[in-house]
Protein backbone atom coordinates (compact mmCIF):
# COMPACT_ATOMS: atom_id res chain seq x y z
CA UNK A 1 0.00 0.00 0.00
CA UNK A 2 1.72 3.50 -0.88
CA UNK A 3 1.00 6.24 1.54
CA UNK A 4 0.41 10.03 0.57
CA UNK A 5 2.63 12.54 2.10
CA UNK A 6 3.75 15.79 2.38
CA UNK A 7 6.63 17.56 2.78
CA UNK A 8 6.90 20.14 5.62
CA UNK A 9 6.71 23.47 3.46
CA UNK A 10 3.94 22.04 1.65
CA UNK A 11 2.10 21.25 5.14
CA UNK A 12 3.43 24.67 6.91
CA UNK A 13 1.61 26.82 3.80
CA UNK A 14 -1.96 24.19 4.44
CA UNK A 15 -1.34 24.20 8.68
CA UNK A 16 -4.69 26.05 8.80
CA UNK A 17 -6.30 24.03 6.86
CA UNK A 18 -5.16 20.10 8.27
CA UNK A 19 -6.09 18.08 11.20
CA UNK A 20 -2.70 17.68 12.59
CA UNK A 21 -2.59 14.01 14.84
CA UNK A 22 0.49 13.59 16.46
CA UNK A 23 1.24 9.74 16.92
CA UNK A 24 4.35 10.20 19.50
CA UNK A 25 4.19 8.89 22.85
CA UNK A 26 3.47 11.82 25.32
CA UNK A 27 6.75 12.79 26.58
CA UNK A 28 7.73 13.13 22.74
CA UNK A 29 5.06 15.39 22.06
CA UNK A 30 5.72 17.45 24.83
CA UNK A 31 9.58 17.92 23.86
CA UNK A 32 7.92 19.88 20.61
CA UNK A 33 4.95 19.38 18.32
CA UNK A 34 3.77 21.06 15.05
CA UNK A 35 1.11 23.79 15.54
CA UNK A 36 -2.16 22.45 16.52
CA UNK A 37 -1.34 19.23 16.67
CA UNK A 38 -3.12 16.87 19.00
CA UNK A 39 -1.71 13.40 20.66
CA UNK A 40 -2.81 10.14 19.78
CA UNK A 41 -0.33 8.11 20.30
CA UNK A 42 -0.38 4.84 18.10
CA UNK A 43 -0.87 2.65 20.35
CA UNK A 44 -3.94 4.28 21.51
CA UNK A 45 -5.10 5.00 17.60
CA UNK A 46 -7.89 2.75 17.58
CA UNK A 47 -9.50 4.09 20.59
CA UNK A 48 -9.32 7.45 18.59
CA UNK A 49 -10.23 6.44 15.67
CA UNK A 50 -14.46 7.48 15.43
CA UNK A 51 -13.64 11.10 16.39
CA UNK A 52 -10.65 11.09 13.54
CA UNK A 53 -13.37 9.60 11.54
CA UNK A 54 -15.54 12.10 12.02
CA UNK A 55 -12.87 14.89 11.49
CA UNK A 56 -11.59 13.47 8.71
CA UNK A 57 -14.49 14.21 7.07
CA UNK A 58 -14.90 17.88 7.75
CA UNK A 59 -11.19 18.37 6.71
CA UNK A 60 -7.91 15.87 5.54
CA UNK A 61 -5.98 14.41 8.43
CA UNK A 62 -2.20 14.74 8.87
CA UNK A 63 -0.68 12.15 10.76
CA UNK A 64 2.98 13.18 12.40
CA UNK A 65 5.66 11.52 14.13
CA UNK A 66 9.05 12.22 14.91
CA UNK A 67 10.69 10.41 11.31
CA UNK A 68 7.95 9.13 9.18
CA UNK A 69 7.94 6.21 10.15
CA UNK A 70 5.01 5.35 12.71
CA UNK A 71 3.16 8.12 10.80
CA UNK A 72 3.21 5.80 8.00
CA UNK A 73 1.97 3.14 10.15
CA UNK A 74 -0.73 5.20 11.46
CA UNK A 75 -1.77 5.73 7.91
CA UNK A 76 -1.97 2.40 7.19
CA UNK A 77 -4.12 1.02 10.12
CA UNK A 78 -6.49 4.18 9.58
CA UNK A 79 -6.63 3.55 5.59
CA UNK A 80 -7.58 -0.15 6.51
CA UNK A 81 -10.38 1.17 8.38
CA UNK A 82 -11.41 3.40 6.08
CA UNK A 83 -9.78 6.56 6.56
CA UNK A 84 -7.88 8.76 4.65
CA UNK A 85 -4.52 10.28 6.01
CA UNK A 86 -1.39 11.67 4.88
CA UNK A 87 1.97 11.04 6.29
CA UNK A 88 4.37 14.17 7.12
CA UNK A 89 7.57 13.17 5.03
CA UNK A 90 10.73 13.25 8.03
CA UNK A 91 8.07 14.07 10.80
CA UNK A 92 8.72 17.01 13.07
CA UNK A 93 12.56 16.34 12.89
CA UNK A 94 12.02 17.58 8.85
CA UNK A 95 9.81 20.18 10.11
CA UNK A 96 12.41 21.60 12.22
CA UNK A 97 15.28 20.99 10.01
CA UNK A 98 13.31 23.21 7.61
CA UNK A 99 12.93 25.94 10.82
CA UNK A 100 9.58 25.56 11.29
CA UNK A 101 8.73 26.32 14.81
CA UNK A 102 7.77 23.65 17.18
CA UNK A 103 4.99 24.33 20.47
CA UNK A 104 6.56 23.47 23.53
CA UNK A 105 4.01 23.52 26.53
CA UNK A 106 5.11 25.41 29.31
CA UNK A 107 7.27 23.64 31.95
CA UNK A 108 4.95 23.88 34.44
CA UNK A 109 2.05 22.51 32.52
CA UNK A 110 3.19 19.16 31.96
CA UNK A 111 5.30 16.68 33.72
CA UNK A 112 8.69 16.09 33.17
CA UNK A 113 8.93 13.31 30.69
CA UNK A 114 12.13 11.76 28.61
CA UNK A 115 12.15 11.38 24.64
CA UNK A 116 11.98 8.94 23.20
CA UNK A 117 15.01 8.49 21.93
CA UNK A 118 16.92 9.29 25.50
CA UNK A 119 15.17 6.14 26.93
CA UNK A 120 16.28 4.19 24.76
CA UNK A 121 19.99 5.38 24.63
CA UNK A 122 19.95 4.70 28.29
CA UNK A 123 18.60 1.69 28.17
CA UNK A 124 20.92 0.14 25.47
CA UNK A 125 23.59 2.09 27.12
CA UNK A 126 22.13 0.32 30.41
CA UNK A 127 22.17 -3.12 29.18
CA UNK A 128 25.90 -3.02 27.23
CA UNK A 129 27.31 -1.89 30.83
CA UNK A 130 25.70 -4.11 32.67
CA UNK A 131 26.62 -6.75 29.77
CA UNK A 132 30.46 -6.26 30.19
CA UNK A 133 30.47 -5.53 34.23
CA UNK A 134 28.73 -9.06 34.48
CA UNK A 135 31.47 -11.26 31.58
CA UNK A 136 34.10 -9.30 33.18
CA UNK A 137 33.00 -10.32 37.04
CA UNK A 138 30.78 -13.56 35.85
CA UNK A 139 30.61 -15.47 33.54
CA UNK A 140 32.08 -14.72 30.17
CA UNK A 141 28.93 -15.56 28.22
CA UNK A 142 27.08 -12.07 30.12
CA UNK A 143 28.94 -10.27 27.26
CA UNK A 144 26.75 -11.62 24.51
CA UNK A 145 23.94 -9.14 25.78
CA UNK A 146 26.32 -6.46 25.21
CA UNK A 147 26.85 -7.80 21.37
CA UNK A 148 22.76 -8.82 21.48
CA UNK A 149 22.16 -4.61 22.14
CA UNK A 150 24.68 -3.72 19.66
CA UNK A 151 22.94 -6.05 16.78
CA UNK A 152 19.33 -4.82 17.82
CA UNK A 153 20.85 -1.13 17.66
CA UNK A 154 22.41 -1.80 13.89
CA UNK A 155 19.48 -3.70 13.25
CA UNK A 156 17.25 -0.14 14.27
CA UNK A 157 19.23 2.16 12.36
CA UNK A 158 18.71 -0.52 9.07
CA UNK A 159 15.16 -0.58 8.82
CA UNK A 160 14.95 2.36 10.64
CA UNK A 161 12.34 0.61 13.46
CA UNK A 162 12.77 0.42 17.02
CA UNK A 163 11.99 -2.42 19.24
CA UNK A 164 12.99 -1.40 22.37
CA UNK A 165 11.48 2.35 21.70
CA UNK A 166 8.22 -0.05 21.35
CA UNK A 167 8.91 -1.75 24.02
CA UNK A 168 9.39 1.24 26.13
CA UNK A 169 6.65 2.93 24.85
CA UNK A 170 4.21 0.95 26.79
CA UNK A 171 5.57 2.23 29.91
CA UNK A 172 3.58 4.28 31.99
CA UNK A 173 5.64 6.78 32.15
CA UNK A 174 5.01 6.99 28.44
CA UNK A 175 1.48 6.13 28.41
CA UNK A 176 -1.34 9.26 28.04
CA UNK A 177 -3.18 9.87 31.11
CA UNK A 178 -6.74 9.10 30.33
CA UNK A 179 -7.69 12.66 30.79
CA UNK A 180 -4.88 13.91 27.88
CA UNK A 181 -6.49 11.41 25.85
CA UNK A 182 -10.04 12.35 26.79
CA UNK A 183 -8.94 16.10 25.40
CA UNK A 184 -7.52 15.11 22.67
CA UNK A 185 -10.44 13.16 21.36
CA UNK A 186 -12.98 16.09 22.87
CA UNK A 187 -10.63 18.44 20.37
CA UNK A 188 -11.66 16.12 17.58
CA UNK A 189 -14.83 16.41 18.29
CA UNK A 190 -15.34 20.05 17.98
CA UNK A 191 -13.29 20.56 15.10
């Protein structure tokens, strides 16, 4: 299936004009998010899915996430159930690169919440330490998680998907609070 997208400058010049669903997990959204975007993250996308429905028909959805690639994703599962979505080519990392200003709630009106990405660099950076500390104490064989992190990471950065970024995405740390989520889809609504 190919999905439709759009290039930053092409979605900057329509922002007005496109319902902007941000697929990132929480914390990501809250590091910086394109204009009027809303969370869904896409794990959460078929609760969501009725009000984007019903948006999508007063207006074309644009689904965002930080590369492309669970944007695509999203586009997929909603095409599958009907709806039509775009992907933002590069996600907000694009956007930026282009200098398109990102919203960044206040400090004091969310809570403090890592990216994405920084969980999982300390958590592969985690396991490879503990990985050598335990061959180099232990058992020689405790460095093979250290080499089993290091092929998962080349693996990532090859088909540029993340299995321990899914993984930690169903943390609750990076899980909405029911009442984000309830806003989110209440935004929908009125749109």
């Amino acid at each position: 299936m190919t999905i439709a997208a759009i290039d930053p400058l092409q979605a900057k010049a329509r922002l007005q004009e496109l319902i902007v669903i941000d697929v990132r997990t929480p914390g990501e959204y809250t590091d910086g998010h394109v204009p009027g975007a809303l969370n869904s993250p896409l794990d959460q996308l078929d609760r969501a899915l009725p009000d984007i429905r019903n948006a999508a028909e007063r207006g074309e959805v644009l689904v965002v996430c930080a590369s492309g690639v669970r944007s695509e994703k999203a586009c997929v599962q909603l095409a599958e159930k009907g709806v039509h979505a775009v992907a933002l080519s590069g996600g907000t990392g694009a956007w930026a690169a282009q200098g398109h200003e990102l919203n960044r709630p206040l400090a004091c009106e969310v809570k403090t919440a890592w990216s994405m990405d920084r969980q999982v660099r300390l958590t592969a950076g985690s396991l490879v330490l503990l990985g050598l500390a335990l061959g180099e104490f232990g058992p020689p064989a405790f460095r093979l998680l250290s080499a089993g992190i290091a092929g998962g990471l080349v693996f990532s950065a090859a088909t540029n998907t993340c299995g321990m970024a899914a993984m930690l995405g169903k943390l609750p740390c990076n899980r909405p609070r029911k009442a984000d989520l309830d806003a989110t889809l209440a935004r929908l609504r009125s749109l």
